[in-house]
PDB file of N, CA and C in Angstrom:
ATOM      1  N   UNK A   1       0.851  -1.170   0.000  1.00  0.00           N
ATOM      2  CA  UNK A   1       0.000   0.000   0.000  1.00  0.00           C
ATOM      3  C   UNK A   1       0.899   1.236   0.000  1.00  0.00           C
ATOM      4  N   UNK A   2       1.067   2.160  -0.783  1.00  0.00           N
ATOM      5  CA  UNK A   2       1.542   3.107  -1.110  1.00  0.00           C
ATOM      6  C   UNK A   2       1.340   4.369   0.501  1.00  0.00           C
ATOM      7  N   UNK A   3       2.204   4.852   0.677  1.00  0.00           N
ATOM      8  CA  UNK A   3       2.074   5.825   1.519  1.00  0.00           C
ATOM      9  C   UNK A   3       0.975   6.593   1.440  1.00  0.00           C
ATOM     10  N   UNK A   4       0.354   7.210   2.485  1.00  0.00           N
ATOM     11  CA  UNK A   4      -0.934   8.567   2.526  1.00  0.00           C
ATOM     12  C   UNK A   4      -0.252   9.910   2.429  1.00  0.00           C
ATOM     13  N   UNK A   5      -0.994  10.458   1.624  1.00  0.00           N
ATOM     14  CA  UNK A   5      -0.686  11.895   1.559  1.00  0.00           C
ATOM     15  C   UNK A   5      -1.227  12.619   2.928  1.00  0.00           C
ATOM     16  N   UNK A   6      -0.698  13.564   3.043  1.00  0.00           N
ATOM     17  CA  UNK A   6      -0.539  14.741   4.571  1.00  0.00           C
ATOM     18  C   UNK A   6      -2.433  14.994   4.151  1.00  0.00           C
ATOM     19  N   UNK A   7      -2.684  15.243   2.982  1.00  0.00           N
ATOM     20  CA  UNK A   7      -4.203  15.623   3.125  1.00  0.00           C
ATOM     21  C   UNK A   7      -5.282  14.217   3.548  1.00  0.00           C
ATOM     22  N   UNK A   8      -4.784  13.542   3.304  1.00  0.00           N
ATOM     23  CA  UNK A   8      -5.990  12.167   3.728  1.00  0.00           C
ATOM     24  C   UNK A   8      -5.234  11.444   5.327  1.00  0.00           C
ATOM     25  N   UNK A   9      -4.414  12.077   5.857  1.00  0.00           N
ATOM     26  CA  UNK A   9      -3.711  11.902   7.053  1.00  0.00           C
ATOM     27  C   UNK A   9      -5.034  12.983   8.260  1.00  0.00           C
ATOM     28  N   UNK A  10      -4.569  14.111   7.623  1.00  0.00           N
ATOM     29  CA  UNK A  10      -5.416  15.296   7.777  1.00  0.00           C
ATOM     30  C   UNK A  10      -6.905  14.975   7.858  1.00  0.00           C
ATOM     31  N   UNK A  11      -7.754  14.425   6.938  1.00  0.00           N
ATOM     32  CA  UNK A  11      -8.832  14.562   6.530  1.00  0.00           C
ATOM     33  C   UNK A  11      -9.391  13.665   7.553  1.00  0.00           C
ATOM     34  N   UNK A  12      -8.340  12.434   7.848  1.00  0.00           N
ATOM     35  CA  UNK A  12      -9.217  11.201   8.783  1.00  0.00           C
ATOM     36  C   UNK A  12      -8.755  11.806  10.044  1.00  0.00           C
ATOM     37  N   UNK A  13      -7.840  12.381  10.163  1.00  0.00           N
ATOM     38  CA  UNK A  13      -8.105  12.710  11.457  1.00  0.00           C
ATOM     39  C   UNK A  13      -8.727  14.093  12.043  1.00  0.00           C
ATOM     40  N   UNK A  14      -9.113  15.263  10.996  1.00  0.00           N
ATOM     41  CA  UNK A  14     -10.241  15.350  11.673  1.00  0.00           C
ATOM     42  C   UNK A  14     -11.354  15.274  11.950  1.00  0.00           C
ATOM     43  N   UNK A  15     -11.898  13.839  10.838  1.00  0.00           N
ATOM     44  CA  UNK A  15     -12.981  13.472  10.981  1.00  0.00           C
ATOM     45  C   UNK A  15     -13.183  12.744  12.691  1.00  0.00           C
ATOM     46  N   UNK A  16     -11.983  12.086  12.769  1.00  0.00           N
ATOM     47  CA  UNK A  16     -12.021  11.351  14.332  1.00  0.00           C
ATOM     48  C   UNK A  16     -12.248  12.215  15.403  1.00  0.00           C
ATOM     49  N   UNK A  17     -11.916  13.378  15.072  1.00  0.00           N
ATOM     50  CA  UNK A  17     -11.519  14.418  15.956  1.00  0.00           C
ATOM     51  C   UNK A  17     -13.157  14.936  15.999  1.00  0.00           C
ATOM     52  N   UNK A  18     -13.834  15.448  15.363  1.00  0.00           N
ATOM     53  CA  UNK A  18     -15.058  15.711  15.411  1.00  0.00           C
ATOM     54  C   UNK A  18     -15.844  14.529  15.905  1.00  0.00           C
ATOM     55  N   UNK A  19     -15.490  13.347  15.834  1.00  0.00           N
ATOM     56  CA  UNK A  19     -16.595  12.336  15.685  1.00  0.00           C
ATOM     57  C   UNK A  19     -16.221  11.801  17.310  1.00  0.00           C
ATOM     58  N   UNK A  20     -14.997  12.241  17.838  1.00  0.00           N
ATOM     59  CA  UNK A  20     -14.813  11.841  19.230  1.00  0.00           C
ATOM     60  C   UNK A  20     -15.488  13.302  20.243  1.00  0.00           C
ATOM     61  N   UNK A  21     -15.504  14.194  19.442  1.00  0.00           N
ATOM     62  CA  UNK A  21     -16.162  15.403  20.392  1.00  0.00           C
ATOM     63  C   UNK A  21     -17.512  15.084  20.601  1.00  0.00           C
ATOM     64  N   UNK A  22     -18.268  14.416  19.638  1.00  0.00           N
ATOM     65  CA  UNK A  22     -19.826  14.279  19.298  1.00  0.00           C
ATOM     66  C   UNK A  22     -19.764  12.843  20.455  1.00  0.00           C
ATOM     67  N   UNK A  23     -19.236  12.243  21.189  1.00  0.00           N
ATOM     68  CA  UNK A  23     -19.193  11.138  21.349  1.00  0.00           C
ATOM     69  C   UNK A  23     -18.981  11.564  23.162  1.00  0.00           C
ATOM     70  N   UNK A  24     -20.185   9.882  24.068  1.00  0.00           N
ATOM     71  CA  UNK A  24     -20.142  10.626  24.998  1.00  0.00           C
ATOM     72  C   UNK A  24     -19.744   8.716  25.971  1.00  0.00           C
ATOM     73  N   UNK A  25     -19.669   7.654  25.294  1.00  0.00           N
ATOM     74  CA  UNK A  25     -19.191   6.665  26.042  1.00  0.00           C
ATOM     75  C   UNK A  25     -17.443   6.855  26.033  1.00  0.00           C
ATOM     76  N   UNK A  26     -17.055   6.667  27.294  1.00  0.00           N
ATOM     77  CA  UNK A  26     -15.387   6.698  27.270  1.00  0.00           C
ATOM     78  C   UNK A  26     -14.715   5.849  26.710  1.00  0.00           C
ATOM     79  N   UNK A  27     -15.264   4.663  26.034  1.00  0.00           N
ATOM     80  CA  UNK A  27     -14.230   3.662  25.743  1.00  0.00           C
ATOM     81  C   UNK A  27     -14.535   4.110  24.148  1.00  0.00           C
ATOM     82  N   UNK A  28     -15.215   4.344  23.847  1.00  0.00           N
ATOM     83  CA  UNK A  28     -15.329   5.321  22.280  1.00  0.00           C
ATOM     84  C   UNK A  28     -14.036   6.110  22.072  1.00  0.00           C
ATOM     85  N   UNK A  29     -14.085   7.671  23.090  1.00  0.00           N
ATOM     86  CA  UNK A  29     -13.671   8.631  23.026  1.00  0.00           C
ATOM     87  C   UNK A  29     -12.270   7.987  23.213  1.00  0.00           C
ATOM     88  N   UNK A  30     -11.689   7.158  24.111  1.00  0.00           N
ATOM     89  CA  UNK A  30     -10.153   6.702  24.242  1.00  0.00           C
ATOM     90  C   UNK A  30      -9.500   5.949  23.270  1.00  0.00           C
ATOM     91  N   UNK A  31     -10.405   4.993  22.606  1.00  0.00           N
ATOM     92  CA  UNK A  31     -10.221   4.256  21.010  1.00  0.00           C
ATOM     93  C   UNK A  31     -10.157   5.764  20.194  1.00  0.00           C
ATOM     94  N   UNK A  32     -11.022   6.605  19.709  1.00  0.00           N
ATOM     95  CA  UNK A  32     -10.437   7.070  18.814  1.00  0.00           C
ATOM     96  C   UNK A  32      -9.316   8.172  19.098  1.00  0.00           C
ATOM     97  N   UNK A  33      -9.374   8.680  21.077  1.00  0.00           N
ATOM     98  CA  UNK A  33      -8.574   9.577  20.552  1.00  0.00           C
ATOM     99  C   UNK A  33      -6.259   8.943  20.617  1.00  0.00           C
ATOM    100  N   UNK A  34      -6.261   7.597  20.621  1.00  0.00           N
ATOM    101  CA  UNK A  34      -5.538   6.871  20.486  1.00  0.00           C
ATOM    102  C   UNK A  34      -5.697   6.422  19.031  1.00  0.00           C
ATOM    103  N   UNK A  35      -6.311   6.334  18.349  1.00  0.00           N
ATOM    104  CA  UNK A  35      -6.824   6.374  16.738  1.00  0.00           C
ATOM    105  C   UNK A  35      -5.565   7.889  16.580  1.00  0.00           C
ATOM    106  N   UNK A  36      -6.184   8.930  16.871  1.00  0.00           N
ATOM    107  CA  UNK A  36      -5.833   9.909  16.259  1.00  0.00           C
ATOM    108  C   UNK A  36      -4.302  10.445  16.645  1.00  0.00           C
ATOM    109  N   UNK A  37      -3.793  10.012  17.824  1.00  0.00           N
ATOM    110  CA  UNK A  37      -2.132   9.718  18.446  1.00  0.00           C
ATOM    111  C   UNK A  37      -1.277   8.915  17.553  1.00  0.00           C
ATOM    112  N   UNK A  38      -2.037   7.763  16.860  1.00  0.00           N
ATOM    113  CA  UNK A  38      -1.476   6.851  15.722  1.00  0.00           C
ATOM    114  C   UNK A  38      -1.384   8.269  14.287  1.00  0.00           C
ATOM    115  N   UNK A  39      -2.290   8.955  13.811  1.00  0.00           N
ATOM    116  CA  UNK A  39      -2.148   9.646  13.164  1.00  0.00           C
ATOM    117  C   UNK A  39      -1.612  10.750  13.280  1.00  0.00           C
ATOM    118  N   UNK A  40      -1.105  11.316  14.459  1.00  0.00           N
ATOM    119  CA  UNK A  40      -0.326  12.467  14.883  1.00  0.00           C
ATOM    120  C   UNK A  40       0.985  12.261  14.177  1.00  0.00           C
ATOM    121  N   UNK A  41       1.262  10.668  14.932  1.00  0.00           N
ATOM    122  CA  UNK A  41       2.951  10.086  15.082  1.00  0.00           C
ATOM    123  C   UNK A  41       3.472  10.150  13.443  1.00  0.00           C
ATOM    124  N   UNK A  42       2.166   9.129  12.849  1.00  0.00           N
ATOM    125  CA  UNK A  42       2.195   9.186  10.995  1.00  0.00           C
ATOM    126  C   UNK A  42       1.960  10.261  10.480  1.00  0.00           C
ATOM    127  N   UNK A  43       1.679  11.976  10.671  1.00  0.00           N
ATOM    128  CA  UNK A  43       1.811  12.320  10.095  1.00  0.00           C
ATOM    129  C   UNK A  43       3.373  13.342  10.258  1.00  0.00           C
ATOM    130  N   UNK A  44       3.902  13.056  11.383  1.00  0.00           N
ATOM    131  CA  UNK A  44       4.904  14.243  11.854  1.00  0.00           C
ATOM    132  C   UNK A  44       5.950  13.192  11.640  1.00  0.00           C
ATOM    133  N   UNK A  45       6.221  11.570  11.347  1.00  0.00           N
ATOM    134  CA  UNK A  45       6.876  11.211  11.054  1.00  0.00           C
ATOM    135  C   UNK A  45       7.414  10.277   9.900  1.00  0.00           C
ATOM    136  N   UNK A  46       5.900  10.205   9.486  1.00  0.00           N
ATOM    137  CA  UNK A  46       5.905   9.779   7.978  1.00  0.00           C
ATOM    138  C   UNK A  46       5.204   8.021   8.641  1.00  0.00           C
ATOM    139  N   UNK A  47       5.065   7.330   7.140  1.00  0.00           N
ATOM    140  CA  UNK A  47       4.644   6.131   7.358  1.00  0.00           C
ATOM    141  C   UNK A  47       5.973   5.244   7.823  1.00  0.00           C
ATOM    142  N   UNK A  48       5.754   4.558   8.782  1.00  0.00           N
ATOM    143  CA  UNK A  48       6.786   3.138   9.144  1.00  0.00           C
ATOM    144  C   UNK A  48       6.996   2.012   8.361  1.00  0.00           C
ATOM    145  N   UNK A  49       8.557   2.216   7.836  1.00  0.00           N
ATOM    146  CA  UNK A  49       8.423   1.009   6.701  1.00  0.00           C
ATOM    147  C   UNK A  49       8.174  -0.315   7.104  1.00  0.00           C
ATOM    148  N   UNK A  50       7.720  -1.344   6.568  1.00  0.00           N
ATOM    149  CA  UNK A  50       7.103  -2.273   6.648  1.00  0.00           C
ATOM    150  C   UNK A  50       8.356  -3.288   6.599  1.00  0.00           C
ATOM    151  N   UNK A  51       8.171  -4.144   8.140  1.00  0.00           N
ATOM    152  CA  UNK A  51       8.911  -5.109   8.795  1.00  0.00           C
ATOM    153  C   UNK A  51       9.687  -6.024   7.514  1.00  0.00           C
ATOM    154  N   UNK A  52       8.682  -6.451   6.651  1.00  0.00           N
ATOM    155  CA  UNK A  52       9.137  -7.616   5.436  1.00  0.00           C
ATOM    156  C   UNK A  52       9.795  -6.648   4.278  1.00  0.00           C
ATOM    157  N   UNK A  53       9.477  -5.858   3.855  1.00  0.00           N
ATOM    158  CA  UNK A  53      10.330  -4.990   2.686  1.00  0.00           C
ATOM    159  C   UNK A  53      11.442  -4.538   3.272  1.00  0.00           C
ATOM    160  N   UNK A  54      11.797  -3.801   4.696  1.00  0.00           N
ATOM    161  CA  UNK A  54      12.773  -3.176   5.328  1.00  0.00           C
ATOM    162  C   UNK A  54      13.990  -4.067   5.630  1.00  0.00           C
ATOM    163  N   UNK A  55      14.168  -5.401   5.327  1.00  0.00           N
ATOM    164  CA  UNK A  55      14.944  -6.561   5.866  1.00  0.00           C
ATOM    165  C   UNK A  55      14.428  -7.768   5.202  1.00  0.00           C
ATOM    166  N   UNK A  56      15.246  -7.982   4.210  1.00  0.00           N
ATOM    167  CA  UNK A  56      14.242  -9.143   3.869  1.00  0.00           C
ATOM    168  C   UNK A  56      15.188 -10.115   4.650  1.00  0.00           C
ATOM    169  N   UNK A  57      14.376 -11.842   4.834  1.00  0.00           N
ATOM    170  CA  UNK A  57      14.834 -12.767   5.646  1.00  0.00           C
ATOM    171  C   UNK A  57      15.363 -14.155   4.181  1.00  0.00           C
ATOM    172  N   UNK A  58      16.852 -14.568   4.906  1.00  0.00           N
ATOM    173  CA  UNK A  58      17.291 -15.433   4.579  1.00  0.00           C
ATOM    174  C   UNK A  58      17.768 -16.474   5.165  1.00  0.00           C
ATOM    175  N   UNK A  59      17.702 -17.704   4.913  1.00  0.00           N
ATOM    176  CA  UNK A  59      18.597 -18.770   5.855  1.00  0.00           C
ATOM    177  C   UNK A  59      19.886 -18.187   6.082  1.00  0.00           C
ATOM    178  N   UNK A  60      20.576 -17.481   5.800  1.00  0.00           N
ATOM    179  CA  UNK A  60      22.139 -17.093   6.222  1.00  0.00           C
ATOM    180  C   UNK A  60      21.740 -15.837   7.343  1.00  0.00           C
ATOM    181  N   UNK A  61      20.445 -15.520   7.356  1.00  0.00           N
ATOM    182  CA  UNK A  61      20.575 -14.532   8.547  1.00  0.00           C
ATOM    183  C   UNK A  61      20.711 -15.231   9.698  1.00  0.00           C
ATOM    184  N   UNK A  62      20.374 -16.662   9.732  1.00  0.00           N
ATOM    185  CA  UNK A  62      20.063 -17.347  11.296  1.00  0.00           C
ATOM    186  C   UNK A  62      21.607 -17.707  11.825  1.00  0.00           C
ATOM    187  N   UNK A  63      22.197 -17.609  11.159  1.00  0.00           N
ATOM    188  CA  UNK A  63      23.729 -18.352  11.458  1.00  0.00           C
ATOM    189  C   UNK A  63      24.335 -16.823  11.880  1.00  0.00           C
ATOM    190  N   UNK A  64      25.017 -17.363  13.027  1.00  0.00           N
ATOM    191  CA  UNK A  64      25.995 -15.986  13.707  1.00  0.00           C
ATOM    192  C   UNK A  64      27.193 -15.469  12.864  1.00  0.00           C
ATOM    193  N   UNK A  65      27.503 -14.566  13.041  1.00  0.00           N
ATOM    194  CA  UNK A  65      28.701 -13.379  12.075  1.00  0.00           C
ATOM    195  C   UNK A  65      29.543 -13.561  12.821  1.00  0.00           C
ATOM    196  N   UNK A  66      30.836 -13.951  12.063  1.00  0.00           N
ATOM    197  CA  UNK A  66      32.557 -14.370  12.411  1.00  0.00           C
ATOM    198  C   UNK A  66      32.811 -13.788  11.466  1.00  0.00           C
ATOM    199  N   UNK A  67      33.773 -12.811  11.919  1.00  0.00           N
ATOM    200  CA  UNK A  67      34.759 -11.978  11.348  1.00  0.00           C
ATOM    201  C   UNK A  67      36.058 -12.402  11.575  1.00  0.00           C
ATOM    202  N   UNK A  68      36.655 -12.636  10.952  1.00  0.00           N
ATOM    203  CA  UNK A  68      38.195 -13.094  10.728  1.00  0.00           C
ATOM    204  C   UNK A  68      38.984 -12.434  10.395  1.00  0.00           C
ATOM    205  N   UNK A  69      40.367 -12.530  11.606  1.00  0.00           N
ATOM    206  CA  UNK A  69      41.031 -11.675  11.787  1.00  0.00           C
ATOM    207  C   UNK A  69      42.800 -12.018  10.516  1.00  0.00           C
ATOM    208  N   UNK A  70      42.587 -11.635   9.548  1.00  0.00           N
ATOM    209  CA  UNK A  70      43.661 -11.316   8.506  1.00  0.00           C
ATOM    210  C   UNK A  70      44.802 -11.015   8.779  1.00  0.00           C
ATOM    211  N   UNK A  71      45.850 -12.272   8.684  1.00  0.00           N
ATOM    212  CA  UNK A  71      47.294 -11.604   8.850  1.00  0.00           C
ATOM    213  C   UNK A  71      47.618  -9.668   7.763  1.00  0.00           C
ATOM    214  N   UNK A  72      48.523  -9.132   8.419  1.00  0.00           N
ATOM    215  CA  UNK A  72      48.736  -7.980   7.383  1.00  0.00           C
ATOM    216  C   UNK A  72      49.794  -7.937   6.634  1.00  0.00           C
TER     217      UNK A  72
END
């Protein structure tokens, strides 16, 4: 999924933002306004690259790193 633009970052959150003011059970108002803390973080720091594209995994990652020390 392609990154969100700052305007549809924007747009959902202040729809949450209105829709948690209109709102009068607390476990509502704490879901979204933790909804909208997730969209604070994403928009002031961009989207978090994704665990499997950022590192991809190989059988040679499981085996430990020996570095060998080279006569000079």
């Amino acid at each position: 999924m392609p990154p969100r633009t700052a305007k549809q970052i924007l747009s959902e959150w202040h729809a949450l933002a209105m829709e948690r003011d209109e709102t009068t059970d607390t476990d509502i108002t704490e879901g979204l306004a933790a909804r909208i803390e997730q969209l604070r973080r994403e928009y002031i720091e961009g989207t978090p690259p994704e665990a499997s594209a950022a590192r991809p995994t190989t059988d040679i990652d499981d085996e430990p790193r020996i570095q060998m020390k080279l006569p000079l």
